[in-house]
PDB file of N, CA and C in Angstrom:
ATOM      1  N   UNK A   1    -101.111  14.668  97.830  1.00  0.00           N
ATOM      2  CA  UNK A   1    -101.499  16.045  97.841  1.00  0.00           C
ATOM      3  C   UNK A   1    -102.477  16.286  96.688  1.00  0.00           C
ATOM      4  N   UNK A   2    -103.796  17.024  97.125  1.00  0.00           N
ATOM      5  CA  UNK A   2    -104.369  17.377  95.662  1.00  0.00           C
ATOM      6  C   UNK A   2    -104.273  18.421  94.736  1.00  0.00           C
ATOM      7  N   UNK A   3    -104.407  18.364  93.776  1.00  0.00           N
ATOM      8  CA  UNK A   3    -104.081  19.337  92.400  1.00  0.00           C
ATOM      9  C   UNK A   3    -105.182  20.680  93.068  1.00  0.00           C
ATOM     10  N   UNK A   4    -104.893  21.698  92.876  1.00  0.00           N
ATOM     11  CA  UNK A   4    -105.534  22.935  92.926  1.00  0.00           C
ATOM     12  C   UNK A   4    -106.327  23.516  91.398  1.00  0.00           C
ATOM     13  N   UNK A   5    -107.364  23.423  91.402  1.00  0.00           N
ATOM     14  CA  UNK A   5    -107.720  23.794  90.044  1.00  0.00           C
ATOM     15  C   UNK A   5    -107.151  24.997  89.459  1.00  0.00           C
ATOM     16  N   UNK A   6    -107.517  25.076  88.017  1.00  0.00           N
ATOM     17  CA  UNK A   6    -106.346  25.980  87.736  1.00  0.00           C
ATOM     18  C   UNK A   6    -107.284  27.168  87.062  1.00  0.00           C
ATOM     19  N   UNK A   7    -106.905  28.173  87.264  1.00  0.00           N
ATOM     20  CA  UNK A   7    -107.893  29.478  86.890  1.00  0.00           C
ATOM     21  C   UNK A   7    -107.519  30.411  85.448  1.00  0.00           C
ATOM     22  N   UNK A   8    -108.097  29.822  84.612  1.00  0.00           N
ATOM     23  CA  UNK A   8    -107.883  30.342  83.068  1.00  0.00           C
ATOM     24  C   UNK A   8    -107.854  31.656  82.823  1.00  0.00           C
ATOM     25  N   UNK A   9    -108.941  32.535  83.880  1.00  0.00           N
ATOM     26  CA  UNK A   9    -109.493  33.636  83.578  1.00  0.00           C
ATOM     27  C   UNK A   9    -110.099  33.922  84.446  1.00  0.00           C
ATOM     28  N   UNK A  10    -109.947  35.283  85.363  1.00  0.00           N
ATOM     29  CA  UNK A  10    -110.477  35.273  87.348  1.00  0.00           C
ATOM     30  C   UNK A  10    -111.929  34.759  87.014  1.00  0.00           C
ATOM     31  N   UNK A  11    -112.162  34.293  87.988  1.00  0.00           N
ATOM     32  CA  UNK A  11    -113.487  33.514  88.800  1.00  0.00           C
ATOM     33  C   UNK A  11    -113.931  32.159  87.907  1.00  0.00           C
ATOM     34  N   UNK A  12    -112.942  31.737  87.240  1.00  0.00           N
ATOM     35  CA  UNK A  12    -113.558  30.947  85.686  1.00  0.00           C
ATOM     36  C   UNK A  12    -112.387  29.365  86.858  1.00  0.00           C
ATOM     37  N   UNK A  13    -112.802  28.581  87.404  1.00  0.00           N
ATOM     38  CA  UNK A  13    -112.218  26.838  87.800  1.00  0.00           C
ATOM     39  C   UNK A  13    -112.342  26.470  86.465  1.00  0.00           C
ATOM     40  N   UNK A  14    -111.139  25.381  86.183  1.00  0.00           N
ATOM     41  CA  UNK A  14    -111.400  24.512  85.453  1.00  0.00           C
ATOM     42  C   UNK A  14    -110.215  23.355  86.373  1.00  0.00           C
ATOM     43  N   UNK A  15    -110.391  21.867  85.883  1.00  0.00           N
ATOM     44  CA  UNK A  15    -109.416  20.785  86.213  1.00  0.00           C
ATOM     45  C   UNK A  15    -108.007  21.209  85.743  1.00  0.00           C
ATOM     46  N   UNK A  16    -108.389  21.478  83.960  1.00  0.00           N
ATOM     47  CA  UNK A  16    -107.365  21.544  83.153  1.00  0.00           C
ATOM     48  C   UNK A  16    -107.430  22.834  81.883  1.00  0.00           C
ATOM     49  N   UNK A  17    -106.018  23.442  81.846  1.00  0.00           N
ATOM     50  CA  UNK A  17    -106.500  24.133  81.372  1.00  0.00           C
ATOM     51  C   UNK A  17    -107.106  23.644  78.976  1.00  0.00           C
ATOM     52  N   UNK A  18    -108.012  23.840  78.481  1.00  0.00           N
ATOM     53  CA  UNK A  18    -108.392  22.978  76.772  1.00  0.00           C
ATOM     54  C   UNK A  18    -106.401  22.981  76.344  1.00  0.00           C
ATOM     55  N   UNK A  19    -106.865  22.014  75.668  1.00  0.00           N
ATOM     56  CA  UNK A  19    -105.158  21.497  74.874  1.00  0.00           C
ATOM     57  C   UNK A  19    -105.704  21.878  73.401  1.00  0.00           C
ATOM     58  N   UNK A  20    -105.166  23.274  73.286  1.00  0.00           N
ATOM     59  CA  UNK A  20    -105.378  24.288  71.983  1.00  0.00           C
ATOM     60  C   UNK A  20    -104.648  23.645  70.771  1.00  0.00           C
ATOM     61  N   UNK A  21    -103.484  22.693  70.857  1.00  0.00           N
ATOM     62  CA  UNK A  21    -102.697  21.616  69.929  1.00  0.00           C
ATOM     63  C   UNK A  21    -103.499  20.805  69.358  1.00  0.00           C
ATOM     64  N   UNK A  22    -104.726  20.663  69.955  1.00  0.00           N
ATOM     65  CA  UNK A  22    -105.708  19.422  69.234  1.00  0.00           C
ATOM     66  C   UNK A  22    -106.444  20.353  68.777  1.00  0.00           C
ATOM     67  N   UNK A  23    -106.719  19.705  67.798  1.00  0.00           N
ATOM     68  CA  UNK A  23    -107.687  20.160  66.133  1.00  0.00           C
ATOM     69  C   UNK A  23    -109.219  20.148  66.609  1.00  0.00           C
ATOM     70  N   UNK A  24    -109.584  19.255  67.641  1.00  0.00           N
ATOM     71  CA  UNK A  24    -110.952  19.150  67.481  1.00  0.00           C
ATOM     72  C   UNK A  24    -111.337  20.022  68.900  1.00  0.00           C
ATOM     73  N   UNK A  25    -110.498  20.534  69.475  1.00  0.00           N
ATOM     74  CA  UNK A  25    -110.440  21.271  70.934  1.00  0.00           C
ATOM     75  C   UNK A  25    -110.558  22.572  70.397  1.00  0.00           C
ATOM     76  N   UNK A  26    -109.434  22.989  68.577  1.00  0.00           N
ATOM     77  CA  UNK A  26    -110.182  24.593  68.486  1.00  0.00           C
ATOM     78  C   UNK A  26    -111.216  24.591  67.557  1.00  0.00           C
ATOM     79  N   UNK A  27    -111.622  23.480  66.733  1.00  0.00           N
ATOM     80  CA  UNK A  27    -112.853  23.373  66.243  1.00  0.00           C
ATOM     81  C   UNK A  27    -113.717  23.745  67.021  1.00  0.00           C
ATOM     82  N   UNK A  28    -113.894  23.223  68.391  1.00  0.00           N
ATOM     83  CA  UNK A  28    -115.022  23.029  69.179  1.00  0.00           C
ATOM     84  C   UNK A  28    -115.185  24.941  70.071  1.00  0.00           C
ATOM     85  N   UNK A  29    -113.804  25.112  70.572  1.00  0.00           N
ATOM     86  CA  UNK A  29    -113.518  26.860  70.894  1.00  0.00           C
ATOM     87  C   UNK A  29    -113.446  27.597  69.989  1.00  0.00           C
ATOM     88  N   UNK A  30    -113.556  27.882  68.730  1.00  0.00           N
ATOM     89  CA  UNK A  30    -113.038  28.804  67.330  1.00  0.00           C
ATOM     90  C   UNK A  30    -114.636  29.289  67.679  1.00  0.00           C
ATOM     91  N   UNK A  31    -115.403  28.992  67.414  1.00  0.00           N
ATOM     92  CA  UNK A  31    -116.610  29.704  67.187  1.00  0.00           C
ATOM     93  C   UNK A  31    -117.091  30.836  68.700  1.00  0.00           C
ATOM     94  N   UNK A  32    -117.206  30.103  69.989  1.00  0.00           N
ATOM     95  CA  UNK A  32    -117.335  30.802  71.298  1.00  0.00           C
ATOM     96  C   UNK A  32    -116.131  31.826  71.018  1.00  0.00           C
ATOM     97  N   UNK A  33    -115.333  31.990  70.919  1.00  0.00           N
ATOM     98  CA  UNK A  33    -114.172  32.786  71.110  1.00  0.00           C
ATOM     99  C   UNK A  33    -113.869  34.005  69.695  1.00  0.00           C
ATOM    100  N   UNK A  34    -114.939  33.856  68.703  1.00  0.00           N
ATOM    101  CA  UNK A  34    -115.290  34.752  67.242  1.00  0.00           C
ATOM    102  C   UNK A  34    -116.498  35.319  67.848  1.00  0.00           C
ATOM    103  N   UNK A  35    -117.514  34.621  68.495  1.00  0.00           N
ATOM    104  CA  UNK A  35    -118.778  35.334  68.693  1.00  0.00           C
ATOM    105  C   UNK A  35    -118.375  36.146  70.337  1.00  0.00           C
ATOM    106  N   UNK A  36    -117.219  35.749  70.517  1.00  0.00           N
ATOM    107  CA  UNK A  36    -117.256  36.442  72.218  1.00  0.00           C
ATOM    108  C   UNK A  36    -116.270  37.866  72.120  1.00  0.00           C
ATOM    109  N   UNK A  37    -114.823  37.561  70.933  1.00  0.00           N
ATOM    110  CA  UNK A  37    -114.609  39.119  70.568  1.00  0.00           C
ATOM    111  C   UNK A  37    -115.322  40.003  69.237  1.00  0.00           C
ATOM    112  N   UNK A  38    -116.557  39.085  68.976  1.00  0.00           N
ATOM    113  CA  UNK A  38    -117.144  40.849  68.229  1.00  0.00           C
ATOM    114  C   UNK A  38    -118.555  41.058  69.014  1.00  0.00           C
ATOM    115  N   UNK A  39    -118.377  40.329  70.105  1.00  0.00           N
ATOM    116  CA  UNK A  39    -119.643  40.991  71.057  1.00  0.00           C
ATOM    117  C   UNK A  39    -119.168  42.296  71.847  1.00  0.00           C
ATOM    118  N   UNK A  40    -117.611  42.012  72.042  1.00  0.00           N
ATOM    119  CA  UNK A  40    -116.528  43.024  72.583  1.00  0.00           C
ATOM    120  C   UNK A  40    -117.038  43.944  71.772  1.00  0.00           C
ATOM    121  N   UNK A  41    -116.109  43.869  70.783  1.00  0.00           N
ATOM    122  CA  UNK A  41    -116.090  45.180  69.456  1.00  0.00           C
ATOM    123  C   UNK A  41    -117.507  45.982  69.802  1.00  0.00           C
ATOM    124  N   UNK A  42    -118.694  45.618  69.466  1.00  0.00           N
ATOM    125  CA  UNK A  42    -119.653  45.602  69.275  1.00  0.00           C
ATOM    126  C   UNK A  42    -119.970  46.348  70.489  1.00  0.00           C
ATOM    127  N   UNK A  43    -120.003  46.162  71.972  1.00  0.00           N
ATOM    128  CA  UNK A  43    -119.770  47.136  72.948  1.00  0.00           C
ATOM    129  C   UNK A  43    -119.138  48.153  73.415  1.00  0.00           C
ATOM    130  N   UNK A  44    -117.729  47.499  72.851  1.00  0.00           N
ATOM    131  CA  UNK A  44    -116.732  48.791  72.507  1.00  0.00           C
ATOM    132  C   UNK A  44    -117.014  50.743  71.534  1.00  0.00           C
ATOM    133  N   UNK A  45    -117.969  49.442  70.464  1.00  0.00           N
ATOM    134  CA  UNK A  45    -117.823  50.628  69.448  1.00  0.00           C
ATOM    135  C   UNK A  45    -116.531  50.494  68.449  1.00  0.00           C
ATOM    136  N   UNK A  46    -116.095  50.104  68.543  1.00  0.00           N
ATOM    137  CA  UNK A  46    -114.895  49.550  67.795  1.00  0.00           C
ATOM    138  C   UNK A  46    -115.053  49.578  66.508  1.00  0.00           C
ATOM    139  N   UNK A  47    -114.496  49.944  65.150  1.00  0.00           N
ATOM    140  CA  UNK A  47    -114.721  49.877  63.705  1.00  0.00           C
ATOM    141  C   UNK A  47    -113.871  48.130  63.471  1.00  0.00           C
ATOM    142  N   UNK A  48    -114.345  47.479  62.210  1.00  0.00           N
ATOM    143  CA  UNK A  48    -113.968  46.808  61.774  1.00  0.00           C
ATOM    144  C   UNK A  48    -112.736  46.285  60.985  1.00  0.00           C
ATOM    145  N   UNK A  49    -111.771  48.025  61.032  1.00  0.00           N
ATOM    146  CA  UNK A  49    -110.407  47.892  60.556  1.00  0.00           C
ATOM    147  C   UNK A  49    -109.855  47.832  61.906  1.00  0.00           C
ATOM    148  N   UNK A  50    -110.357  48.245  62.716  1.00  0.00           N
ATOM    149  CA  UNK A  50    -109.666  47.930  64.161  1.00  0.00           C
ATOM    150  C   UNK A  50    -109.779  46.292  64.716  1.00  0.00           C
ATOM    151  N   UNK A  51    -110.852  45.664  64.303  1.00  0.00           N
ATOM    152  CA  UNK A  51    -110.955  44.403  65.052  1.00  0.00           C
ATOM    153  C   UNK A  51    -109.783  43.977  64.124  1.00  0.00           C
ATOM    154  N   UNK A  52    -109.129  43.538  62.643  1.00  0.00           N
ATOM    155  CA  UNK A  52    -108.624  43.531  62.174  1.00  0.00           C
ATOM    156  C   UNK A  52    -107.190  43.338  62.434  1.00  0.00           C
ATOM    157  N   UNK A  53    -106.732  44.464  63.409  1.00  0.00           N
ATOM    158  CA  UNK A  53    -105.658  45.275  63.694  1.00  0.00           C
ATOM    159  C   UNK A  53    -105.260  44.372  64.966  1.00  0.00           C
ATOM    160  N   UNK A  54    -106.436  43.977  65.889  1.00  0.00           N
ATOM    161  CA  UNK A  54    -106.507  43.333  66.896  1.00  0.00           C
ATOM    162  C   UNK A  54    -106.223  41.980  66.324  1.00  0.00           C
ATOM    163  N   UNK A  55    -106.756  41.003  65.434  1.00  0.00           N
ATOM    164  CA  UNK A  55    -106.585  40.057  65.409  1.00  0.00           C
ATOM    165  C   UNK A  55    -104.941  39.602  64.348  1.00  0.00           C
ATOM    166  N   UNK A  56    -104.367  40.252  64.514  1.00  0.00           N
ATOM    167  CA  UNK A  56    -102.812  40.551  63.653  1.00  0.00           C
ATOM    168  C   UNK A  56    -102.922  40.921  62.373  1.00  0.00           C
ATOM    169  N   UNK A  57    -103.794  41.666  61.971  1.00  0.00           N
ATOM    170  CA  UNK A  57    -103.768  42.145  60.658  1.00  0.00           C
ATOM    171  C   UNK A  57    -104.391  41.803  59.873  1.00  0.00           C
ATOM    172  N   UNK A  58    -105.672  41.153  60.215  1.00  0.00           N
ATOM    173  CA  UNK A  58    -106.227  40.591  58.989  1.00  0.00           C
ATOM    174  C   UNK A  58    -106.718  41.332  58.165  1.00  0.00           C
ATOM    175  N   UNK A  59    -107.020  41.174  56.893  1.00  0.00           N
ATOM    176  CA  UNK A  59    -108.355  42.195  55.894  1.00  0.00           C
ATOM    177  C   UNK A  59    -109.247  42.637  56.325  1.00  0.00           C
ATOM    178  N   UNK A  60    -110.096  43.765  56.405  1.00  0.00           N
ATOM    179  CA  UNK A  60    -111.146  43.854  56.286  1.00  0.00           C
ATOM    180  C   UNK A  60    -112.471  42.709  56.277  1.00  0.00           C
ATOM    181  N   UNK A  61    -112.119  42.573  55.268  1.00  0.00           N
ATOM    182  CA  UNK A  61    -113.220  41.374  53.883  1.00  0.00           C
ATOM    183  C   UNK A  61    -112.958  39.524  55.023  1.00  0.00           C
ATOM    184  N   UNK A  62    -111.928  39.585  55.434  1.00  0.00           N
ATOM    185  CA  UNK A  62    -111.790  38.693  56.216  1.00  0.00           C
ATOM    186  C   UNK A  62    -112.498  38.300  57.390  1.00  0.00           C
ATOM    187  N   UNK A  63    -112.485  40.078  58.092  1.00  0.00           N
ATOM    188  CA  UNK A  63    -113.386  40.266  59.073  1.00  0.00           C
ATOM    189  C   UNK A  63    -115.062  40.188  58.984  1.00  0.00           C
ATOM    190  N   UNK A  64    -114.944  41.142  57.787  1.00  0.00           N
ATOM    191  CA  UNK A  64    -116.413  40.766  57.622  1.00  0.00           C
ATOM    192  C   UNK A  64    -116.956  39.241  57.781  1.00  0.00           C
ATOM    193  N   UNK A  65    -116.147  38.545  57.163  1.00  0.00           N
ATOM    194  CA  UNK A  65    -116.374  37.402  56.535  1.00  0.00           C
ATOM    195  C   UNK A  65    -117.121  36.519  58.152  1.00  0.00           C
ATOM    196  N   UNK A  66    -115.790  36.903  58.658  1.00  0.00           N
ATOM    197  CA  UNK A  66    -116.265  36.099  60.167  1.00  0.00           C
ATOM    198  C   UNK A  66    -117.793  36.676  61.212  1.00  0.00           C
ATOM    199  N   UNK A  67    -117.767  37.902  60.739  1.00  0.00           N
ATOM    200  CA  UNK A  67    -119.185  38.382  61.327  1.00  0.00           C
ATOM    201  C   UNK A  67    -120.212  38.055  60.638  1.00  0.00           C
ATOM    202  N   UNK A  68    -120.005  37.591  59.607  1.00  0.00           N
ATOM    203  CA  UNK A  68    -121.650  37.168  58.596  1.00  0.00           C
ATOM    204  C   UNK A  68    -121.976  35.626  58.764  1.00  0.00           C
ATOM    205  N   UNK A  69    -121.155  34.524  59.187  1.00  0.00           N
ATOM    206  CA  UNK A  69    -120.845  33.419  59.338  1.00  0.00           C
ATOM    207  C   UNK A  69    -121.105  33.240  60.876  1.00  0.00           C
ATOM    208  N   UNK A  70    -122.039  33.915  62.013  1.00  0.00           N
ATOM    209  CA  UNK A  70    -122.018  33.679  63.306  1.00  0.00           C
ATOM    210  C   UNK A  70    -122.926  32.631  63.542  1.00  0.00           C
ATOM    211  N   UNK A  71    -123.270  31.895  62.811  1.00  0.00           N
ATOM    212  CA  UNK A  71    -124.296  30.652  62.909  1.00  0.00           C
ATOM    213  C   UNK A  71    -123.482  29.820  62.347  1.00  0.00           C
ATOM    214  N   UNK A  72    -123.307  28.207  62.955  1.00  0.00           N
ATOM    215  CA  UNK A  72    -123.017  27.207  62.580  1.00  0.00           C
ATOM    216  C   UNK A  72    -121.700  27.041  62.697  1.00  0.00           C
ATOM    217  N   UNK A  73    -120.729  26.590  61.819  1.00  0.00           N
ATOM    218  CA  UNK A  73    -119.600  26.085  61.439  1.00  0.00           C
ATOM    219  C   UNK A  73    -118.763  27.268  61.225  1.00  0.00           C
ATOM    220  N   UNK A  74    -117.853  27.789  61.000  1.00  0.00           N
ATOM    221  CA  UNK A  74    -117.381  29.273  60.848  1.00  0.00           C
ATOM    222  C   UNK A  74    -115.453  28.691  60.464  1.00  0.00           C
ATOM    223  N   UNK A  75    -115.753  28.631  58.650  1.00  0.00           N
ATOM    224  CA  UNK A  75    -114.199  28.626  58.232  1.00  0.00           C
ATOM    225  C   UNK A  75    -113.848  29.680  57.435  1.00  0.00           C
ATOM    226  N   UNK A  76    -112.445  30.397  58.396  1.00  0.00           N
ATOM    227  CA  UNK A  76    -112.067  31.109  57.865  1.00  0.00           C
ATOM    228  C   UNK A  76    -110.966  31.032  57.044  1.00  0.00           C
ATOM    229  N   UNK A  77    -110.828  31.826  55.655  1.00  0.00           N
ATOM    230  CA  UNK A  77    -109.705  31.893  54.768  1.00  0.00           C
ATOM    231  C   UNK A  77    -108.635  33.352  55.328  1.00  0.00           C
ATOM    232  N   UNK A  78    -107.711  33.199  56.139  1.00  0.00           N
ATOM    233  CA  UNK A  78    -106.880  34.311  56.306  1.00  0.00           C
ATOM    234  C   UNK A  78    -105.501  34.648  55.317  1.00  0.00           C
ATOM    235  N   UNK A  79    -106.503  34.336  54.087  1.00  0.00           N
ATOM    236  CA  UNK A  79    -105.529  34.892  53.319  1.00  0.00           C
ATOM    237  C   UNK A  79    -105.121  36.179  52.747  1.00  0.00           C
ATOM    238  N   UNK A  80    -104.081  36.892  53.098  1.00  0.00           N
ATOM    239  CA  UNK A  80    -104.087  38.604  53.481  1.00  0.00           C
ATOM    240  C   UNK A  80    -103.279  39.201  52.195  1.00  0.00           C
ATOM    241  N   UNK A  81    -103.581  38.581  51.345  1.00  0.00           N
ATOM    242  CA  UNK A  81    -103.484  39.552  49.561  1.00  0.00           C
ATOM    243  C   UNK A  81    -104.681  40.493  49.860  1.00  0.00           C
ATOM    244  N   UNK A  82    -104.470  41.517  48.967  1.00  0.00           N
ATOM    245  CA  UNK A  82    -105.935  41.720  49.249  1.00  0.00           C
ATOM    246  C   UNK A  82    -106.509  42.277  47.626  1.00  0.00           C
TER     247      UNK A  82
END
């Protein structure tokens, strides 16, 4: 019998759904998936204590951090002293 592909997200096939446990699988998704929710925000209208709020609480300064960093490599420190 064959496998039915499996649907991540409507109209989106894939074989399988990425194995988020491997390090180099969210290396490779961390960046598409930072530039794809503050394109949200960003359409939304959304303030930046709200994206925040959305992503479990991070800082502010955190957030920023990840919107100034949308080129290249993108490491974030979520460290929430503030």
């Amino acid at each position: 019998m064959a496998t039915q592909p499996t649907y991540a997200a409507p109209g989106y096939k894939f074989d399988a759904a990425p194995d988020l446990s491997r390090l180099e699988t969210r290396e490779r998704l961390s960046q598409s998936a930072i530039d794809g929710f503050f394109a949200i925000m960003d359409k939304w209208h959304l303030p930046l204590e709200r994206a925040g709020d959305l992503l479990g609480g991070v800082p502010r300064r955190c957030v920023t951090s990840m919107i100034g960093n949308s080129q290249g490599k993108t490491e974030i420190s979520l460290d929430l002293e503030e």
